[in-house]
PDB file of N, CA and C in Angstrom:
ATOM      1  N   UNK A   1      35.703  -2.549  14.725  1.00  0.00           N
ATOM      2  CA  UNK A   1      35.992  -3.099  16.037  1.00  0.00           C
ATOM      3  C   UNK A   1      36.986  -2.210  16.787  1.00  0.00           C
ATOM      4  N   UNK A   2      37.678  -1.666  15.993  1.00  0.00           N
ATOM      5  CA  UNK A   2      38.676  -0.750  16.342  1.00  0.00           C
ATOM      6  C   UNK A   2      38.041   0.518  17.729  1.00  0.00           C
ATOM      7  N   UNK A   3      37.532   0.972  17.140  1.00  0.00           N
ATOM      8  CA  UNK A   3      36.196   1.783  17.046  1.00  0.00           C
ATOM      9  C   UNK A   3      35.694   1.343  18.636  1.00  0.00           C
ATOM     10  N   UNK A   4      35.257   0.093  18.905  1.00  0.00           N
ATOM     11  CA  UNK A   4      34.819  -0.131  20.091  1.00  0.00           C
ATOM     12  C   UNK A   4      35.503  -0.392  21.512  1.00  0.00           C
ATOM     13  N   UNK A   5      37.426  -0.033  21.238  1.00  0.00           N
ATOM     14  CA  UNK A   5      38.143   0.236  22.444  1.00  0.00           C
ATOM     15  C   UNK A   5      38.201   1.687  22.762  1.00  0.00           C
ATOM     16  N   UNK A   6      37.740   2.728  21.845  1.00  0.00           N
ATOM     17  CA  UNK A   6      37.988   4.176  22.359  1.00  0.00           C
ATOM     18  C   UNK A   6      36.983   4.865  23.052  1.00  0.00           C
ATOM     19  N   UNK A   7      35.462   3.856  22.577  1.00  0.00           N
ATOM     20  CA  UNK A   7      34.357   5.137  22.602  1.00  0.00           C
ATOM     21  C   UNK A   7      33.670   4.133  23.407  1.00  0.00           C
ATOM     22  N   UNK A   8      33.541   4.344  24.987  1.00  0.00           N
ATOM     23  CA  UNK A   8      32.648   3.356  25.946  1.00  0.00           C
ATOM     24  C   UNK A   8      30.776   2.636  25.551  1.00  0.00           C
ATOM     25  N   UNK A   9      30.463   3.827  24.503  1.00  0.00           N
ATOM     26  CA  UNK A   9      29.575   3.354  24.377  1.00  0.00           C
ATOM     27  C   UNK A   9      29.653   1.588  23.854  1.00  0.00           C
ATOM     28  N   UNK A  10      30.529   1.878  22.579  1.00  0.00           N
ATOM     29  CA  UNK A  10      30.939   0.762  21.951  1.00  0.00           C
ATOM     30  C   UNK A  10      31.337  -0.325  22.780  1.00  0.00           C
ATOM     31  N   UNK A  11      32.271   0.189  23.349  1.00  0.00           N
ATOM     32  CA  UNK A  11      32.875  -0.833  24.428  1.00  0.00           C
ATOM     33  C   UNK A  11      31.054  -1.904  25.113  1.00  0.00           C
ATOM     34  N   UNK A  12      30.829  -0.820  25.825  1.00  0.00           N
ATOM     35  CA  UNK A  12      30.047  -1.654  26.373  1.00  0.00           C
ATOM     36  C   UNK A  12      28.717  -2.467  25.653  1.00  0.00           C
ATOM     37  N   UNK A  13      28.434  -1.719  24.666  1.00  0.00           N
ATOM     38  CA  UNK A  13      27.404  -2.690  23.778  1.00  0.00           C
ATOM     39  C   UNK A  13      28.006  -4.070  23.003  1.00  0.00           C
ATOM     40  N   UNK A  14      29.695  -4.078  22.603  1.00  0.00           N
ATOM     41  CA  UNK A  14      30.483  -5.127  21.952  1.00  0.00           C
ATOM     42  C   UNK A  14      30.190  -6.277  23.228  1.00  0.00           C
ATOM     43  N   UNK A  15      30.764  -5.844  24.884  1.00  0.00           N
ATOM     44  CA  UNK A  15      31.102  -6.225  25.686  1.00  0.00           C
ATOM     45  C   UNK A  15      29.679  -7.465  26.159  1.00  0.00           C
ATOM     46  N   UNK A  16      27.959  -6.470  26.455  1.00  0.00           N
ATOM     47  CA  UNK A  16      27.083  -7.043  26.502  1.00  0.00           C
ATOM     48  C   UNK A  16      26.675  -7.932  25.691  1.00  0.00           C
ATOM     49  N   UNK A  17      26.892  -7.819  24.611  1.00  0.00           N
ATOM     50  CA  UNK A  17      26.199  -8.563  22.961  1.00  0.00           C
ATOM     51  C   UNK A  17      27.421  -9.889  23.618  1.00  0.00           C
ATOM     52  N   UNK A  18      28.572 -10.072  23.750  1.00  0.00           N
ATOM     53  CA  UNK A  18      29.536 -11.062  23.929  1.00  0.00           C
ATOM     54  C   UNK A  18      28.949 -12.084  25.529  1.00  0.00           C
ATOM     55  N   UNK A  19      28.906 -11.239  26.359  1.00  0.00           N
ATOM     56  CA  UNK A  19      27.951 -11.744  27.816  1.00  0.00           C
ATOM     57  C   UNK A  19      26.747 -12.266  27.128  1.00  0.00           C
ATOM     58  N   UNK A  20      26.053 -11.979  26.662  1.00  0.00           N
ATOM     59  CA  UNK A  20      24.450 -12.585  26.336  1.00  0.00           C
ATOM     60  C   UNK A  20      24.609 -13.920  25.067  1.00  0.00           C
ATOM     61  N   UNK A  21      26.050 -13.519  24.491  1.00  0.00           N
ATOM     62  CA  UNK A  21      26.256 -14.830  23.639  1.00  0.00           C
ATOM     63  C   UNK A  21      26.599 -15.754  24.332  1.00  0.00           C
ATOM     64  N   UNK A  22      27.399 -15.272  25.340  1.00  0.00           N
ATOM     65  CA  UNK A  22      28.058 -16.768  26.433  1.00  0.00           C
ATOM     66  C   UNK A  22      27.334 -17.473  26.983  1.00  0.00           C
ATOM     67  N   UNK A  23      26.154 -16.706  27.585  1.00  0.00           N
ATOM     68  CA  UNK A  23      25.055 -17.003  28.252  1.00  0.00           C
ATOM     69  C   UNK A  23      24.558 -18.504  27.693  1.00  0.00           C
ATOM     70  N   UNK A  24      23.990 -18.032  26.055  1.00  0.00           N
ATOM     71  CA  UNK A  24      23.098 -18.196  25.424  1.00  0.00           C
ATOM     72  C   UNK A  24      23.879 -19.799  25.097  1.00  0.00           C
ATOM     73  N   UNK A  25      24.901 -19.358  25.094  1.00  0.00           N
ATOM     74  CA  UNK A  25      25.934 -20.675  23.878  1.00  0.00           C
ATOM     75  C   UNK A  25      25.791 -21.943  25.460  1.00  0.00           C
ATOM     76  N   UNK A  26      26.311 -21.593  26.907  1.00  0.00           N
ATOM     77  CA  UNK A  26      26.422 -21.941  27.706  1.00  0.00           C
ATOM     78  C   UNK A  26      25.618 -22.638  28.111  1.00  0.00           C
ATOM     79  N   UNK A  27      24.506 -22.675  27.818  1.00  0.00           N
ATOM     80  CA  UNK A  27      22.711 -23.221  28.246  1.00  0.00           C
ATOM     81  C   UNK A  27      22.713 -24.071  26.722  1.00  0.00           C
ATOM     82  N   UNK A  28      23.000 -23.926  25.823  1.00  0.00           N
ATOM     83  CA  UNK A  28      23.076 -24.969  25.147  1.00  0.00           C
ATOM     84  C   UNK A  28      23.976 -26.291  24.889  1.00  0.00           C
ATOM     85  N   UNK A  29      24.953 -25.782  25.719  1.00  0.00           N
ATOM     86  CA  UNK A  29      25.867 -26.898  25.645  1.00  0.00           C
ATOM     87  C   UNK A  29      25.742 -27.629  27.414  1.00  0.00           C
ATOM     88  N   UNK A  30      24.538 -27.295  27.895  1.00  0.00           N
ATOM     89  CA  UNK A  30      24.164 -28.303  28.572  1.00  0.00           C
ATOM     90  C   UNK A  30      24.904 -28.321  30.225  1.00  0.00           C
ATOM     91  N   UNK A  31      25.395 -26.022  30.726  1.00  0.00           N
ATOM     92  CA  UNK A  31      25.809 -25.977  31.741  1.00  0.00           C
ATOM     93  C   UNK A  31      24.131 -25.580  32.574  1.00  0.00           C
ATOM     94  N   UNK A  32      24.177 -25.528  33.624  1.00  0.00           N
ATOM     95  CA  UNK A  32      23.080 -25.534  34.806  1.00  0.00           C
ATOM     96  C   UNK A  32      23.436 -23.737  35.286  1.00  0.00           C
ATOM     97  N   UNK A  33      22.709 -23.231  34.161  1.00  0.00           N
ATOM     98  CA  UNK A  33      22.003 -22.037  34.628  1.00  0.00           C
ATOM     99  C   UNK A  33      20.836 -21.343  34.621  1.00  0.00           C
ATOM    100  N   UNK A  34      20.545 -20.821  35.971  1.00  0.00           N
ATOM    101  CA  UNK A  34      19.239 -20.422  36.359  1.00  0.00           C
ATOM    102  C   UNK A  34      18.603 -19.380  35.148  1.00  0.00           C
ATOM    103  N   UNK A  35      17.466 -19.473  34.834  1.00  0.00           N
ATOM    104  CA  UNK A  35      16.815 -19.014  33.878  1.00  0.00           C
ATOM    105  C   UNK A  35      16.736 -17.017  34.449  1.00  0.00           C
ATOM    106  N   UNK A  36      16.946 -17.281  35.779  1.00  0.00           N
ATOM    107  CA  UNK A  36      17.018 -16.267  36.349  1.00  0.00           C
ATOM    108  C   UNK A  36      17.532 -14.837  35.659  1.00  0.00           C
ATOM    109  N   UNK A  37      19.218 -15.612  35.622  1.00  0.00           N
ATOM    110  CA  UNK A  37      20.544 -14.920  35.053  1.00  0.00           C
ATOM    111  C   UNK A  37      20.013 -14.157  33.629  1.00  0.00           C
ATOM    112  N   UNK A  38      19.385 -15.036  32.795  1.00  0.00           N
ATOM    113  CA  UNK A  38      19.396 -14.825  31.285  1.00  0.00           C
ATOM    114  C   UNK A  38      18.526 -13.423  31.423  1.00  0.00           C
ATOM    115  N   UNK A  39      16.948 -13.868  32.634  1.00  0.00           N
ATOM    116  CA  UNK A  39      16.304 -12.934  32.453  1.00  0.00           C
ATOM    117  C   UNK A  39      16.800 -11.456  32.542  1.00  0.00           C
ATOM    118  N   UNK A  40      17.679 -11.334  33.754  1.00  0.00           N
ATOM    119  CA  UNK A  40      18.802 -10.333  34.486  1.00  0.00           C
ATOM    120  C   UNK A  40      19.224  -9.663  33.553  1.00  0.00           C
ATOM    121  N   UNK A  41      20.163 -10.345  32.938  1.00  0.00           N
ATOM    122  CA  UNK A  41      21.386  -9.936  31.876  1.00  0.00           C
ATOM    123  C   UNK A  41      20.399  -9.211  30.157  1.00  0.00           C
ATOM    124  N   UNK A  42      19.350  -9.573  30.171  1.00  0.00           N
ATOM    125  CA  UNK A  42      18.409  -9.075  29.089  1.00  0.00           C
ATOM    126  C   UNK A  42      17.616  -7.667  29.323  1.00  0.00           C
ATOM    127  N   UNK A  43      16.921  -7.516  30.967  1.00  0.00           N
ATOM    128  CA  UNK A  43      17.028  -6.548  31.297  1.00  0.00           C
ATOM    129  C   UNK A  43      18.100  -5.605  31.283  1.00  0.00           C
ATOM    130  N   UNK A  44      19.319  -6.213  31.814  1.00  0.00           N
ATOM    131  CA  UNK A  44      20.433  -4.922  31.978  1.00  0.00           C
ATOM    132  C   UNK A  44      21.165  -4.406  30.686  1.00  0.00           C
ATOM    133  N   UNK A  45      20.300  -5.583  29.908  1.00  0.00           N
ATOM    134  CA  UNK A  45      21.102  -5.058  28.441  1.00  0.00           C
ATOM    135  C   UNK A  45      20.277  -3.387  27.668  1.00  0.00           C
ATOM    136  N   UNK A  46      18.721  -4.204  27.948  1.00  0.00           N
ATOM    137  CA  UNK A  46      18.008  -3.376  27.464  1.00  0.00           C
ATOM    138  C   UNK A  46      17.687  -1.473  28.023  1.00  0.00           C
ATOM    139  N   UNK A  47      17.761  -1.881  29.619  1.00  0.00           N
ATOM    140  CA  UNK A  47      18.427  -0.296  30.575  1.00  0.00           C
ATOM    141  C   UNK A  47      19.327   0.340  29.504  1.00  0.00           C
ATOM    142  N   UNK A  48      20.453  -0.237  29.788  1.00  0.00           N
ATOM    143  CA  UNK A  48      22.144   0.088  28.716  1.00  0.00           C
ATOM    144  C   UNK A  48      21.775   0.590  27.704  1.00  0.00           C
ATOM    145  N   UNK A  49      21.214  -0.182  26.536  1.00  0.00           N
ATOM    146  CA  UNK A  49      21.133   0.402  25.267  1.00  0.00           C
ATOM    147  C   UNK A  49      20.186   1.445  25.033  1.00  0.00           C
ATOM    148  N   UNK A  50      19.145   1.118  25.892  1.00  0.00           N
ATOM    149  CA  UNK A  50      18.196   2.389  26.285  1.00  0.00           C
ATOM    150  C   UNK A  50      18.468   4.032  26.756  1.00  0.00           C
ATOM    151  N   UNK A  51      19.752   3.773  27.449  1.00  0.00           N
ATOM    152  CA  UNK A  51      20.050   4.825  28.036  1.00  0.00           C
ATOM    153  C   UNK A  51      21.333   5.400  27.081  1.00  0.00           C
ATOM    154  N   UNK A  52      22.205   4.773  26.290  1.00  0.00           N
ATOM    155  CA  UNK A  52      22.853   4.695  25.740  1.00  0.00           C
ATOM    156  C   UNK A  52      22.773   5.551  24.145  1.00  0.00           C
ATOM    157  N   UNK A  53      21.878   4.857  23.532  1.00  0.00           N
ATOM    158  CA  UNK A  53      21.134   5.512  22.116  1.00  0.00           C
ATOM    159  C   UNK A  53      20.032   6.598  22.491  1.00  0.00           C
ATOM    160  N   UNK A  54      19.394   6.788  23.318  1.00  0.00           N
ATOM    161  CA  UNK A  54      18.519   7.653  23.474  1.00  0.00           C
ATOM    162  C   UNK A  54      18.917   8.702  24.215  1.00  0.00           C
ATOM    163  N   UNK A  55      20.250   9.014  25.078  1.00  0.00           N
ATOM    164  CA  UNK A  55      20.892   9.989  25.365  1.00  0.00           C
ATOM    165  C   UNK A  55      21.761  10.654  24.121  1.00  0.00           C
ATOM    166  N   UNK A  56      22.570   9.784  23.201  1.00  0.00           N
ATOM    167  CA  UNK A  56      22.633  10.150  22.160  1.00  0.00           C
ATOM    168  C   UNK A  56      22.237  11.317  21.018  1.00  0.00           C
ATOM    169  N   UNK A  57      20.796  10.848  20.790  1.00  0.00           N
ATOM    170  CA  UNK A  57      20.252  11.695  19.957  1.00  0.00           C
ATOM    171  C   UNK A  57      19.371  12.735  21.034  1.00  0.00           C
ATOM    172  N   UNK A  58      19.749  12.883  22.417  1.00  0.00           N
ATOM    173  CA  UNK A  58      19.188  14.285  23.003  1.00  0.00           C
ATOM    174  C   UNK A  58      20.013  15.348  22.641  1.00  0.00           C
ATOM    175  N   UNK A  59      21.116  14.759  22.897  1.00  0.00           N
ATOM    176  CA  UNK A  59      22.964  15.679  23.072  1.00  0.00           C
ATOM    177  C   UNK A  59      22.899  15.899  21.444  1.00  0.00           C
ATOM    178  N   UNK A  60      22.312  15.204  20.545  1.00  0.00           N
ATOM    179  CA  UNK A  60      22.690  15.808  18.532  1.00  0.00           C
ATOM    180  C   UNK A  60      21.571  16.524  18.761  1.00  0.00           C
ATOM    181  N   UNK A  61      20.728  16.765  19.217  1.00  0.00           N
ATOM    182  CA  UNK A  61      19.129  17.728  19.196  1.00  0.00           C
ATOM    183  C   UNK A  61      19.652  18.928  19.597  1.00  0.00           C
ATOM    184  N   UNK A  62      20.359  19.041  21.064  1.00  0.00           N
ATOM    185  CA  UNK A  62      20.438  20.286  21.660  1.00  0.00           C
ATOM    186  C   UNK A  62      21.772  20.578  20.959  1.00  0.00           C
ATOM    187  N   UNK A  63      22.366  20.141  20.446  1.00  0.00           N
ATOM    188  CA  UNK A  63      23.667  20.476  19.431  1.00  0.00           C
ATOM    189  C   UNK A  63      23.022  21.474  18.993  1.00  0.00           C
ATOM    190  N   UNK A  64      22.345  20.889  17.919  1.00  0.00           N
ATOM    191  CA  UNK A  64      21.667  21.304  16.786  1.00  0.00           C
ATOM    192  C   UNK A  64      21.112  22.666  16.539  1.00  0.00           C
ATOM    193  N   UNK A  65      20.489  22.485  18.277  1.00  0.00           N
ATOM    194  CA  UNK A  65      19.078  23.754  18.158  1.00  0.00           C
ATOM    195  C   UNK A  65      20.159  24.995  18.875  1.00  0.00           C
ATOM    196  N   UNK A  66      21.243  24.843  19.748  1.00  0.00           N
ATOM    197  CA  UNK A  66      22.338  25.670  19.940  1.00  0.00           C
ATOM    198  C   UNK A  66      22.730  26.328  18.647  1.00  0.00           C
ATOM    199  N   UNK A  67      23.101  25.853  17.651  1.00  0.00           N
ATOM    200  CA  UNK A  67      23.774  26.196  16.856  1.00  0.00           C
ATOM    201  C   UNK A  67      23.040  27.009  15.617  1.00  0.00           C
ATOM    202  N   UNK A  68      21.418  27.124  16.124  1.00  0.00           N
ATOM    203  CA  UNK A  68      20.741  27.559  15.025  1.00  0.00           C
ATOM    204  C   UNK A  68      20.016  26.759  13.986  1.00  0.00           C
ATOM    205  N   UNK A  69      20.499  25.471  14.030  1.00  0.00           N
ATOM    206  CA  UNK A  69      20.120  24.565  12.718  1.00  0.00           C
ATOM    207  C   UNK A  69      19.034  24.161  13.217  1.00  0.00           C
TER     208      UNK A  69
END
């Protein structure tokens, strides 16, 4: 957890996973939200982590092939 105040990626995947629990917990305990939101917040999760992990392993590829390996 430590880990997820230095490095934004972390940050923001701890941050989303916590938003989509509130969401989730919030609609079960019987507050009045639009089905809308959930859909929203699932998309913007999936953009995020999409762009997130798959930029990732471009930047260890071109490491890689820089360096000869």
């Amino acid at each position: 957890m430590k880990q997820a105040w230095s490095d934004l990626k972390s940050f923001v995947t701890v941050a989303m996973v916590i938003l989509l629990f509130t969401i989730v917990i919030a609609n079960l305990l019987g507050a009045v939200l639009s089905e809308t939101i959930l859909v929203l917040v699932t998309n913007l999760m999936t953009a995020v982590f999409t762009y997130y992990f798959s930029k990732a392993k471009t930047e260890t590829t071109e490491y890689n092939e820089n360096k000869g390996e």
